[in-house]
N, C-alpha and C. Protein backbone atom coordinates (compact mmCIF):
# COMPACT_ATOMS: atom_id res chain seq x y z
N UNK A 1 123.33 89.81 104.22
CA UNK A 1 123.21 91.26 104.14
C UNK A 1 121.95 91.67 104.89
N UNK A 2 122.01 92.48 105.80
CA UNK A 2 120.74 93.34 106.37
C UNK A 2 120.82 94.46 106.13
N UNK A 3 119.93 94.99 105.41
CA UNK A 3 119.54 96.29 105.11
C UNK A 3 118.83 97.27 105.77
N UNK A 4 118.27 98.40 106.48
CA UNK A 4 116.80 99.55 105.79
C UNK A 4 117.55 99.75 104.24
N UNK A 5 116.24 100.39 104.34
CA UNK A 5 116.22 101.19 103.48
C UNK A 5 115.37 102.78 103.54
N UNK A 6 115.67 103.76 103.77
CA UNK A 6 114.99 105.14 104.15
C UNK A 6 114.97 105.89 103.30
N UNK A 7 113.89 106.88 103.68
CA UNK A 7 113.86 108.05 102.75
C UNK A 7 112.48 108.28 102.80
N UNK A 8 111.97 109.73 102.12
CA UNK A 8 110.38 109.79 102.64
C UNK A 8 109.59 109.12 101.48
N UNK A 9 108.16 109.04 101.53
CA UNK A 9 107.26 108.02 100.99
C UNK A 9 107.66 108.97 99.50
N UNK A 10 107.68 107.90 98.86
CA UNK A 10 107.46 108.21 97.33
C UNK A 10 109.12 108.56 96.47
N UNK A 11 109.73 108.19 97.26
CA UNK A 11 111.63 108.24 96.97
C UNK A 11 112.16 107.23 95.99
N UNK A 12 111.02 105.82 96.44
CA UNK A 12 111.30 104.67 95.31
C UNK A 12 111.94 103.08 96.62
N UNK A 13 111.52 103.78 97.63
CA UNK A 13 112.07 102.16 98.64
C UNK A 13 111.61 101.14 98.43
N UNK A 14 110.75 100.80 97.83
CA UNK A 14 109.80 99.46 97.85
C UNK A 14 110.49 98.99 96.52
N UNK A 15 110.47 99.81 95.67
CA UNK A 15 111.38 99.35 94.38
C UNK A 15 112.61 99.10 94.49
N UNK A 16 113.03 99.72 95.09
CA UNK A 16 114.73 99.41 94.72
C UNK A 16 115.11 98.48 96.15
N UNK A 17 114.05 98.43 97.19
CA UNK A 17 113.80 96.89 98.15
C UNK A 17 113.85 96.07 97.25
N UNK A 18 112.88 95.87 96.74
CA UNK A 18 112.39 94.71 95.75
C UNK A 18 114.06 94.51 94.98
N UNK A 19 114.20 94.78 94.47
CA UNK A 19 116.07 94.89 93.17
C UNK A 19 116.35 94.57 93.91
N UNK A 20 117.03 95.19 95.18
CA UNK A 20 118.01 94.62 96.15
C UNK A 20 117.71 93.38 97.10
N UNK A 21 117.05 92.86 97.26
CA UNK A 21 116.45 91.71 97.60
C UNK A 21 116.47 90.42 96.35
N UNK A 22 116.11 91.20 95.54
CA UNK A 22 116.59 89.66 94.44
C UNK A 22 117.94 89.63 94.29
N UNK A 23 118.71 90.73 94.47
CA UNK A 23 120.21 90.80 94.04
C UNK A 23 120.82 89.96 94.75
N UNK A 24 120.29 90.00 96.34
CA UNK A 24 121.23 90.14 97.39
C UNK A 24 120.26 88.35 98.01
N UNK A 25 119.32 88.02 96.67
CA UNK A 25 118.82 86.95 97.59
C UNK A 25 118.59 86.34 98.90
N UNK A 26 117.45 87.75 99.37
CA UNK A 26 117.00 87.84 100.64
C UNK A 26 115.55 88.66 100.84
N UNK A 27 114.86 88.49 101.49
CA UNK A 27 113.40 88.98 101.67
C UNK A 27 113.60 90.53 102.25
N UNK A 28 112.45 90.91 101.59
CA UNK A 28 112.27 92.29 101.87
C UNK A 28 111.04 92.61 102.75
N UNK A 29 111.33 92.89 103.76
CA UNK A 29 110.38 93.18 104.89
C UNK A 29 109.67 94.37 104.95
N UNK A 30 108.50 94.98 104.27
CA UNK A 30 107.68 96.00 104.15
C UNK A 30 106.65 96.23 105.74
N UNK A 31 106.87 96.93 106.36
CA UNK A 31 105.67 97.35 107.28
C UNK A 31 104.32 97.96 106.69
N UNK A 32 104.84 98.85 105.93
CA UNK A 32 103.26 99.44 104.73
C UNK A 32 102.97 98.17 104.23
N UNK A 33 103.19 97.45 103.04
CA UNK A 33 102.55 96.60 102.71
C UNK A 33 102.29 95.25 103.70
N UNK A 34 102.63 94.94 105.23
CA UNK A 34 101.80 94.01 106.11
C UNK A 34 100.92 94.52 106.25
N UNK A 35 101.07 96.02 106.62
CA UNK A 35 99.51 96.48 107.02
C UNK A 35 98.14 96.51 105.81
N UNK A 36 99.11 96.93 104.77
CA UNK A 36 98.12 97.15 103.54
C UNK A 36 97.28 95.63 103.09
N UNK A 37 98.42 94.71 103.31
CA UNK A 37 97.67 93.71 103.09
C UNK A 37 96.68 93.15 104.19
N UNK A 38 96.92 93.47 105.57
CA UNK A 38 95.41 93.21 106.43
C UNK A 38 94.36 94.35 106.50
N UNK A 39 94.92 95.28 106.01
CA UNK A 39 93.55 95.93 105.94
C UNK A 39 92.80 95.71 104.45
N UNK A 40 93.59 95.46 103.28
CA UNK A 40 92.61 95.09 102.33
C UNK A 40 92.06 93.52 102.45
N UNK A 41 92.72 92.89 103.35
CA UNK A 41 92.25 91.53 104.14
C UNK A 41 90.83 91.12 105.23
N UNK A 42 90.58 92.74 105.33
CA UNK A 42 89.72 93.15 106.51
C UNK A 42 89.95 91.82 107.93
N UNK A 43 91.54 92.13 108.34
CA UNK A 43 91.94 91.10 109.23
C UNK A 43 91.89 92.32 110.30
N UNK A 44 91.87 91.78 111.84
CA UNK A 44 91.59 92.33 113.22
C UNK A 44 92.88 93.35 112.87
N UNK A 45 93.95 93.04 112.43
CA UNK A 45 95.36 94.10 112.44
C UNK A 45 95.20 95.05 111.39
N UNK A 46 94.15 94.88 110.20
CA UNK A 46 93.86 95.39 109.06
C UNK A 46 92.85 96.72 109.27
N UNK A 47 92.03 96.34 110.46
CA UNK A 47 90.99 97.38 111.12
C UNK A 47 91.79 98.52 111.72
N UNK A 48 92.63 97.55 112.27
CA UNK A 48 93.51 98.91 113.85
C UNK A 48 94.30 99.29 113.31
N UNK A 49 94.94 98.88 111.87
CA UNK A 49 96.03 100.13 111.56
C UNK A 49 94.87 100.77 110.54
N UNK A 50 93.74 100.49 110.11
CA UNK A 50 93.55 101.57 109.38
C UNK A 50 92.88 102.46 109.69
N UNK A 51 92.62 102.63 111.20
CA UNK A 51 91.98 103.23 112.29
C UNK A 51 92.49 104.61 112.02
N UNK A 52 94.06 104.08 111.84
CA UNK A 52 95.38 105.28 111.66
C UNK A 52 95.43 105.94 109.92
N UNK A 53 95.97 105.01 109.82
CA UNK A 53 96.33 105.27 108.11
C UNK A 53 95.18 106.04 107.49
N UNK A 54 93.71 105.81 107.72
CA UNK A 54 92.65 106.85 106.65
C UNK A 54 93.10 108.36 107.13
N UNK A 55 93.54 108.63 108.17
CA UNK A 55 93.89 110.12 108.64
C UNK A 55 94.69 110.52 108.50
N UNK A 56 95.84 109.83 107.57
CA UNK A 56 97.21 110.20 107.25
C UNK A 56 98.19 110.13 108.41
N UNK A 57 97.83 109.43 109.39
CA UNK A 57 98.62 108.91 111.04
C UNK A 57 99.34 107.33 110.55
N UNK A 58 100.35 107.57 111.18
CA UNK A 58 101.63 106.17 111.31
C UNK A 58 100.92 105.50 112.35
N UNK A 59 100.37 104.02 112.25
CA UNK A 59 100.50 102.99 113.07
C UNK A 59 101.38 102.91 114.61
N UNK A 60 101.30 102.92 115.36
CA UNK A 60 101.71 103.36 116.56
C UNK A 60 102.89 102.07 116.66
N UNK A 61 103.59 102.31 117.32
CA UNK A 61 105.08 101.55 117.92
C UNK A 61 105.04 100.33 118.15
N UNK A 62 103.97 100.27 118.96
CA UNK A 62 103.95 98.88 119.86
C UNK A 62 103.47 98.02 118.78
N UNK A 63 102.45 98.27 117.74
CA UNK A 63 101.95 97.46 117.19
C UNK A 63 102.94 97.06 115.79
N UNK A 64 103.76 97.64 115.83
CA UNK A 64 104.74 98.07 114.46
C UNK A 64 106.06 97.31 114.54
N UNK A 65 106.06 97.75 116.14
CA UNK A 65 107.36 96.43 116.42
C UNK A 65 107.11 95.08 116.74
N UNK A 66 105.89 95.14 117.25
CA UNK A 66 105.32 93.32 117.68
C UNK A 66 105.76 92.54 115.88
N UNK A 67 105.47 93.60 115.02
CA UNK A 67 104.86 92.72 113.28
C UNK A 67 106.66 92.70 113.35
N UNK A 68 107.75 93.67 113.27
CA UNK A 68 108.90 93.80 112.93
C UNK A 68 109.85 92.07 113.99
N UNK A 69 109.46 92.62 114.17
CA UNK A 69 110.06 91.26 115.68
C UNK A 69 109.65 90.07 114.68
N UNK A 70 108.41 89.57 115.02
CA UNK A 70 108.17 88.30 114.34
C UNK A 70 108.61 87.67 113.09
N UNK A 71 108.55 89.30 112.43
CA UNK A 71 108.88 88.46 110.89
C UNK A 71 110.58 88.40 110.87
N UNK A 72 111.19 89.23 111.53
CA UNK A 72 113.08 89.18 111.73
C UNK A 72 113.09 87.01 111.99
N UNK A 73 112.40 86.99 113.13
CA UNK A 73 112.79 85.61 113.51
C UNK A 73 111.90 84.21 112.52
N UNK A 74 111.57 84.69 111.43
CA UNK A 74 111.46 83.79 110.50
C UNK A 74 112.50 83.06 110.13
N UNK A 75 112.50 82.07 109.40
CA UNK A 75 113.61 81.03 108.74
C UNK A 75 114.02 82.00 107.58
N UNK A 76 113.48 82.36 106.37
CA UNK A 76 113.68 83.11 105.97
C UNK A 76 114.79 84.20 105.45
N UNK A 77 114.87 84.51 106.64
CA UNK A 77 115.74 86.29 107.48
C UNK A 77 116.84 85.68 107.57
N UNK A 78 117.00 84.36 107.90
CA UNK A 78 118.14 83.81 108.92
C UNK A 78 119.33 84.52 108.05
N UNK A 79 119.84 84.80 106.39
CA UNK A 79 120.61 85.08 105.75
C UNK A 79 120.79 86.56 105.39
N UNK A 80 119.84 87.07 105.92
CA UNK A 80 119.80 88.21 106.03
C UNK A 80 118.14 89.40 105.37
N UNK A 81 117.90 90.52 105.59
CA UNK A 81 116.79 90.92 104.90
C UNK A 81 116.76 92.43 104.83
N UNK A 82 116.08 93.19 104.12
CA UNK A 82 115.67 94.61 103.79
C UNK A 82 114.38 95.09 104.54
N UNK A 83 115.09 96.28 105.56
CA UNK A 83 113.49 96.30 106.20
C UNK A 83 113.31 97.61 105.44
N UNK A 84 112.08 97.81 105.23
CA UNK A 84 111.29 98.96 104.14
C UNK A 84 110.42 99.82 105.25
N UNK A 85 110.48 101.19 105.80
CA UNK A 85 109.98 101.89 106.31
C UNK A 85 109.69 101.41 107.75
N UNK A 86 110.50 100.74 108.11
CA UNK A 86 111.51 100.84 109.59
C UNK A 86 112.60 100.88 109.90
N UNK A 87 112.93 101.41 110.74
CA UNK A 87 112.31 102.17 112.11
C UNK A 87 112.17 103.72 111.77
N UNK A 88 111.46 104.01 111.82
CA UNK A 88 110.62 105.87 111.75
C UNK A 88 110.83 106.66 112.58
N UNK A 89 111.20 106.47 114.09
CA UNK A 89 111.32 107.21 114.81
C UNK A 89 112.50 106.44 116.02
N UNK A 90 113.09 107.44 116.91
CA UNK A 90 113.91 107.01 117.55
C UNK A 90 113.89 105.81 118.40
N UNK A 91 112.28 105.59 118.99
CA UNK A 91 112.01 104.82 119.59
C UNK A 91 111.92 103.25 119.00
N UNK A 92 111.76 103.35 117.63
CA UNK A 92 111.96 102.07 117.24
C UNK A 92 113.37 101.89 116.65
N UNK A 93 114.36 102.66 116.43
CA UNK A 93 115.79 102.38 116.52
C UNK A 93 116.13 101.50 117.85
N UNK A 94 115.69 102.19 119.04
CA UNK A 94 116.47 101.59 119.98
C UNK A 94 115.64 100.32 120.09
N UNK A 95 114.08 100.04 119.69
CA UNK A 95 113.54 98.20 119.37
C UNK A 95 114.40 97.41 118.74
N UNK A 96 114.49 98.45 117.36
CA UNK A 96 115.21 97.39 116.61
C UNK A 96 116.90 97.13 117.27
N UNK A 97 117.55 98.12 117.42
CA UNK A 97 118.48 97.54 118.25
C UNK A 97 118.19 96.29 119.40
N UNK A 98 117.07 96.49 120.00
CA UNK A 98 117.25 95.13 121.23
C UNK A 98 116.59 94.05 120.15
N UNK A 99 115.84 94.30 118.92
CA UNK A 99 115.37 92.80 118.43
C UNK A 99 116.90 92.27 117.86
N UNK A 100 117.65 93.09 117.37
CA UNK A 100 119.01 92.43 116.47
C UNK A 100 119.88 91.98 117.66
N UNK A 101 120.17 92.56 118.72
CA UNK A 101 120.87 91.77 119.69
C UNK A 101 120.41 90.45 120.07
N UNK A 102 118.89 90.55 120.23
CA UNK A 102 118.39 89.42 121.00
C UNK A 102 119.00 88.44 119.87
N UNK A 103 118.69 88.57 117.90
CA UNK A 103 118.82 87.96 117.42
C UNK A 103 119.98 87.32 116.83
N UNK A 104 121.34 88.17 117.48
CA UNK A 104 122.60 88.22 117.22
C UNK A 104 122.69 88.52 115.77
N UNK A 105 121.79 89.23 115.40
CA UNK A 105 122.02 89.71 113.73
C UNK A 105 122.89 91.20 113.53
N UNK A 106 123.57 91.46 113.28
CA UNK A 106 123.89 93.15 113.34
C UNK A 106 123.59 93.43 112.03
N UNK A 107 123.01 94.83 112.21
CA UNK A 107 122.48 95.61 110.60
C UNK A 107 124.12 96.11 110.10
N UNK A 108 123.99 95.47 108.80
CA UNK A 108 125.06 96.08 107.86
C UNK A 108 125.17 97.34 107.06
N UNK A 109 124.28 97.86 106.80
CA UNK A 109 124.41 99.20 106.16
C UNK A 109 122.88 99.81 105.97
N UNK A 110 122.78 100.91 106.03
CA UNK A 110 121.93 101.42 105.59
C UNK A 110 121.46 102.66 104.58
N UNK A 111 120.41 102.32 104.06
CA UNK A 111 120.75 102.99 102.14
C UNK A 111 119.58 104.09 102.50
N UNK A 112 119.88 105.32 102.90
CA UNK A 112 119.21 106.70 102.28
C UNK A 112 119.05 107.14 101.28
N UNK A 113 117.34 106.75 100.45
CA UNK A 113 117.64 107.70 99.21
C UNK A 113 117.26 108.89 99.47
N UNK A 114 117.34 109.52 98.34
CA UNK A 114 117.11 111.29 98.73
C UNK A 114 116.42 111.56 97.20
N UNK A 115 115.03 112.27 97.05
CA UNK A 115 114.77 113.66 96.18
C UNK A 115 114.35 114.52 96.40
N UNK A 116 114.07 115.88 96.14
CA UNK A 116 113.49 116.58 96.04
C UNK A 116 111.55 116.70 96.27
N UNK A 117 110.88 117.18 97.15
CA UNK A 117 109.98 117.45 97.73
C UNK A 117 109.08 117.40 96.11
N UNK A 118 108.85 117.92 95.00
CA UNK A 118 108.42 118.45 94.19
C UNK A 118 108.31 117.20 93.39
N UNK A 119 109.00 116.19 93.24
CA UNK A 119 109.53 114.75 92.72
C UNK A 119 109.12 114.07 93.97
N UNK A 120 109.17 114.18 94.80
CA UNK A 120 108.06 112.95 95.64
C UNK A 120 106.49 113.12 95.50
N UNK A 121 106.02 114.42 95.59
CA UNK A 121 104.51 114.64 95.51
C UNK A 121 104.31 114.40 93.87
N UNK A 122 105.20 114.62 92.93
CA UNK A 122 104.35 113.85 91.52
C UNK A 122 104.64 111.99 91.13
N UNK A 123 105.66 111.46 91.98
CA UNK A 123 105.81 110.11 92.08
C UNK A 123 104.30 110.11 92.45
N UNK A 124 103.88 110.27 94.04
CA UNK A 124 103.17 109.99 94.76
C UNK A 124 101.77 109.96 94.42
N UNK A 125 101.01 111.41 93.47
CA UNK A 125 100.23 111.03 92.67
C UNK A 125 100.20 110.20 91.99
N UNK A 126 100.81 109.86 91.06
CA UNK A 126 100.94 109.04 89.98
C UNK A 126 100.83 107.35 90.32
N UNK A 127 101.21 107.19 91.99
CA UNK A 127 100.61 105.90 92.54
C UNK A 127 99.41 105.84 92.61
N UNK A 128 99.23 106.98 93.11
CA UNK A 128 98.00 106.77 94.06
C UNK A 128 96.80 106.81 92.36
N UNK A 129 97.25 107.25 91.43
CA UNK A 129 96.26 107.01 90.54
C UNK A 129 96.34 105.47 89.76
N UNK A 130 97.72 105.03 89.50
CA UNK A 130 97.74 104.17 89.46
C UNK A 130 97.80 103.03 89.82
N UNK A 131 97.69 102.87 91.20
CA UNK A 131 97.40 102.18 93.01
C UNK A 131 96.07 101.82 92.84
N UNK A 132 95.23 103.06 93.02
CA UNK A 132 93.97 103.71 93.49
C UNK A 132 94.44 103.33 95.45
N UNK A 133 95.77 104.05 95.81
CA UNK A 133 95.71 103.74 97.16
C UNK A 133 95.39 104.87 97.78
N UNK A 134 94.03 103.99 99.34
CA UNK A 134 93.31 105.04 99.96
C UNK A 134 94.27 105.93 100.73
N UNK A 135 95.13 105.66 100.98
CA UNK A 135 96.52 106.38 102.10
C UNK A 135 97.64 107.99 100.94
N UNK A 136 96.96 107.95 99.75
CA UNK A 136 97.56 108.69 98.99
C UNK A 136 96.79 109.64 98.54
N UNK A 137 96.32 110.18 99.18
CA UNK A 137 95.44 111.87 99.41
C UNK A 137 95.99 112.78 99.12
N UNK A 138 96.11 114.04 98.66
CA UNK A 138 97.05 115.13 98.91
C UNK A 138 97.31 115.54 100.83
N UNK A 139 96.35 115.42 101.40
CA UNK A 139 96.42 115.62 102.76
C UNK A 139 97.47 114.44 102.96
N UNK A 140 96.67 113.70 103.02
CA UNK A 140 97.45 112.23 103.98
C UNK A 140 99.24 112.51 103.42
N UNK A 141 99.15 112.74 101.93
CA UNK A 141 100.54 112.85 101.47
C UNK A 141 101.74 113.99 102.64
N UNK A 142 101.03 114.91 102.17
CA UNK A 142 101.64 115.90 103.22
C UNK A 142 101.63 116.05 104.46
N UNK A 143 100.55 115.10 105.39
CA UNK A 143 101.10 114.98 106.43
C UNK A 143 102.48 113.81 106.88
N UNK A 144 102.27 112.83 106.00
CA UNK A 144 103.55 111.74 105.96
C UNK A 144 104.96 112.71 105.41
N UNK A 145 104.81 113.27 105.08
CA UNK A 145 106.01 113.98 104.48
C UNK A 145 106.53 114.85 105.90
N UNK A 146 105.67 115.55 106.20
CA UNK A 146 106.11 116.31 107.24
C UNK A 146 106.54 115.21 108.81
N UNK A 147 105.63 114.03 108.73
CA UNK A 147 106.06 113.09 110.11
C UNK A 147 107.39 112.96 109.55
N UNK A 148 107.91 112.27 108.34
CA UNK A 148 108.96 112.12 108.06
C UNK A 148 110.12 113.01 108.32
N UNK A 149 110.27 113.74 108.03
CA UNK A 149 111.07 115.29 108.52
C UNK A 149 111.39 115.34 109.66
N UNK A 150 110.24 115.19 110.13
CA UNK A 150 110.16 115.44 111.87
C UNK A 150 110.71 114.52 112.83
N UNK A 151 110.26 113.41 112.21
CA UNK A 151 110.58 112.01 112.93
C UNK A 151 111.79 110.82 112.60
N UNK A 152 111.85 111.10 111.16
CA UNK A 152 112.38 109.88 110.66
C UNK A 152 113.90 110.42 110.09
N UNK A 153 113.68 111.55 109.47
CA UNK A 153 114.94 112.24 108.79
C UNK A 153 116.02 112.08 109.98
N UNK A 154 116.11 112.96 111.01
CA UNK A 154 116.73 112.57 112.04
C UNK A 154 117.52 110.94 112.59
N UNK A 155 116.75 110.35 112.39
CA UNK A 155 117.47 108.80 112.85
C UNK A 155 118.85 108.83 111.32
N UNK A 156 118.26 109.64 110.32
CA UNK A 156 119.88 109.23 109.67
C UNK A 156 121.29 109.53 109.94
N UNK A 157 121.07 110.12 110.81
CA UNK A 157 122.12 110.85 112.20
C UNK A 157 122.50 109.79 112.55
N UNK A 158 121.84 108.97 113.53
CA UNK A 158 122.21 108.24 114.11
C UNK A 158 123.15 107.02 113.58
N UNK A 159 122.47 106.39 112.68
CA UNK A 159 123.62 105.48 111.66
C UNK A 159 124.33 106.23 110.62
N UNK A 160 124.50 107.83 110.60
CA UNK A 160 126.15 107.79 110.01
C UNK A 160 126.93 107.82 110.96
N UNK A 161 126.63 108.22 112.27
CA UNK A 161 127.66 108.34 113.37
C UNK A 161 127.91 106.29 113.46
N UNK A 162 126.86 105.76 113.47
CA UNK A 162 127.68 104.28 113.42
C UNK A 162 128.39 104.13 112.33
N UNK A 163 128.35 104.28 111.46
CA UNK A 163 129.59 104.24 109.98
C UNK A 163 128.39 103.15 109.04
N UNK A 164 127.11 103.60 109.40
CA UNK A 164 126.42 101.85 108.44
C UNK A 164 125.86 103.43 107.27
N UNK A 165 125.83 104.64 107.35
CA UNK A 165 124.78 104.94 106.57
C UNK A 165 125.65 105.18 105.33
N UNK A 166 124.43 105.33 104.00
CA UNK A 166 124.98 105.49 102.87
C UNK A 166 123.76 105.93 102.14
N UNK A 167 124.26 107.33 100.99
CA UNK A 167 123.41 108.38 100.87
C UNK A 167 123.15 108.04 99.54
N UNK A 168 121.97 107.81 98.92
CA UNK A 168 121.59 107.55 97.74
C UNK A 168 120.42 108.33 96.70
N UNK A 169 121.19 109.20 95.48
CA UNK A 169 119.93 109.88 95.10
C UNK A 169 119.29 109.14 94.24
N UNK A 170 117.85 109.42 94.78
CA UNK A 170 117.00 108.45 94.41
C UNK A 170 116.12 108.92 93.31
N UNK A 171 116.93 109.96 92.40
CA UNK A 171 115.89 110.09 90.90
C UNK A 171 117.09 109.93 90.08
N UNK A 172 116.18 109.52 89.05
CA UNK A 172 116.75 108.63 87.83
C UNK A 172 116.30 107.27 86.97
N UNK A 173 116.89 106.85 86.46
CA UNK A 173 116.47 105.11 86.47
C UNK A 173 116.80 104.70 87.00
N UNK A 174 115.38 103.55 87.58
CA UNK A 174 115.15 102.92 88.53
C UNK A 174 116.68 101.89 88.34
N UNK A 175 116.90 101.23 87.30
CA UNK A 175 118.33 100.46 87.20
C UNK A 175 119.57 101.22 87.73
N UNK A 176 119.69 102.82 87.03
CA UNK A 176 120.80 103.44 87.42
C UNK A 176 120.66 103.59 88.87
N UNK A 177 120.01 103.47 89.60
CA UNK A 177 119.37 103.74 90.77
C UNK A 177 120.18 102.28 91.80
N UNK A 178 119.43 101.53 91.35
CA UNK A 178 119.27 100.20 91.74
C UNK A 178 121.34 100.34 91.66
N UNK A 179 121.88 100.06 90.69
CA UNK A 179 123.61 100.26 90.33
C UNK A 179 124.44 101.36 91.67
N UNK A 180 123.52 102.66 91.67
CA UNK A 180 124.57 103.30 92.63
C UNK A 180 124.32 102.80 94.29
N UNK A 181 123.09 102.41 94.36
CA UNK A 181 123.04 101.59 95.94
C UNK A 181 124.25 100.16 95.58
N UNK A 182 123.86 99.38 94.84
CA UNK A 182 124.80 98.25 95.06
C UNK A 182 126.63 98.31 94.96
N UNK A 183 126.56 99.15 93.61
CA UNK A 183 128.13 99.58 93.73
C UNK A 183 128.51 100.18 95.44
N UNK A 184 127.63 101.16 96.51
CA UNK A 184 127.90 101.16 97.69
C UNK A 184 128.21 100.34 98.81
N UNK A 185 127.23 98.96 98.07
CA UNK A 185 127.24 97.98 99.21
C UNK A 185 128.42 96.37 99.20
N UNK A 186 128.78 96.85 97.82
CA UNK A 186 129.54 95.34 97.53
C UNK A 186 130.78 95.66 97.49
């Protein structure tokens, strides 16, 4: 099974990654948390994305797909995996399209959750207090919300016209949650 998983920050992807990844016994590929973990690593990749991230700015392409690439061609992946907050913008649709060809993998479906604007900004606090994460500002929040809109909402266009997308509301319990993505996918 290859997954995304989309929707804007604070919808519940990393969680219901995580569920669907043990379900589906396969790794869940986070771009936020590689970066999060080299910058609380204070590693050379940990500096340059957080160059971005303290200003409420997305990590730029090139550096986003170099990390996406490498970790696809792990041993790992070979059975399949969940990528978590890629691809964001059009330009890394058409990456990830040439990394899955190169890798003869084709993406099987992809899971849109959806809530309400008002229910993402009190998820989102409620991390960031219980996080203490520096990327969860009221600013930084609302500017990711709005890149999202702008940038990312759009690509769900693109995979329903391929027939992979599938629309998931993402408030509730996290289990009932976790149940209406998989009843979609099996």
């Amino acid at each position: 099974m290859r997954l995304l998983i989309m929707g804007p920050q604070g919808v519940g992807k990393g969680t219901q990654a995580a569920l669907l990844a043990e379900h589906f016994n396969i790794p869940t590929i986070s771009t936020g948390d590689i970066f999060r973990y080299n910058i609380k690593n204070k590693t050379e990749l940990g500096f340059e994305a957080m160059s971005y991230t303290d200003k409420g700015e997305l990590v730029p392409d090139s550096l986003t797909n170099k990390i996406v690439k490498d970790r696809l061609a792990k041993e790992d992946c070979k059975n399949g995996w969940i990528l978590d907050g890629y691809p964001r913008n059009a330009a890394q649709v058409t990456a990830l399209d040439e990394m899955l060809a190169d890798l003869d993998t084709p993406l099987d479906h992809v899971v849109a959750l959806e809530a309400a604007r008002d229910v993402l900004l009190e998820r989102m606090k409620k991390r960031a207090a219980e996080q203490g994460r520096a990327d969860d500002t009221p600013e930084a929040i609302a500017k990711r919300l709005e890149t999202y809109e702008k940038e990312t909402a759009p690509l769900l266009d693109i995979y329903e016209a391929r027939g992979l997308l599938v629309v998931v509301n993402g408030v509730g319990d996290i289990d009932e949650i976790s149940g209406r993505i998989i009843s979609h996918l099996e």
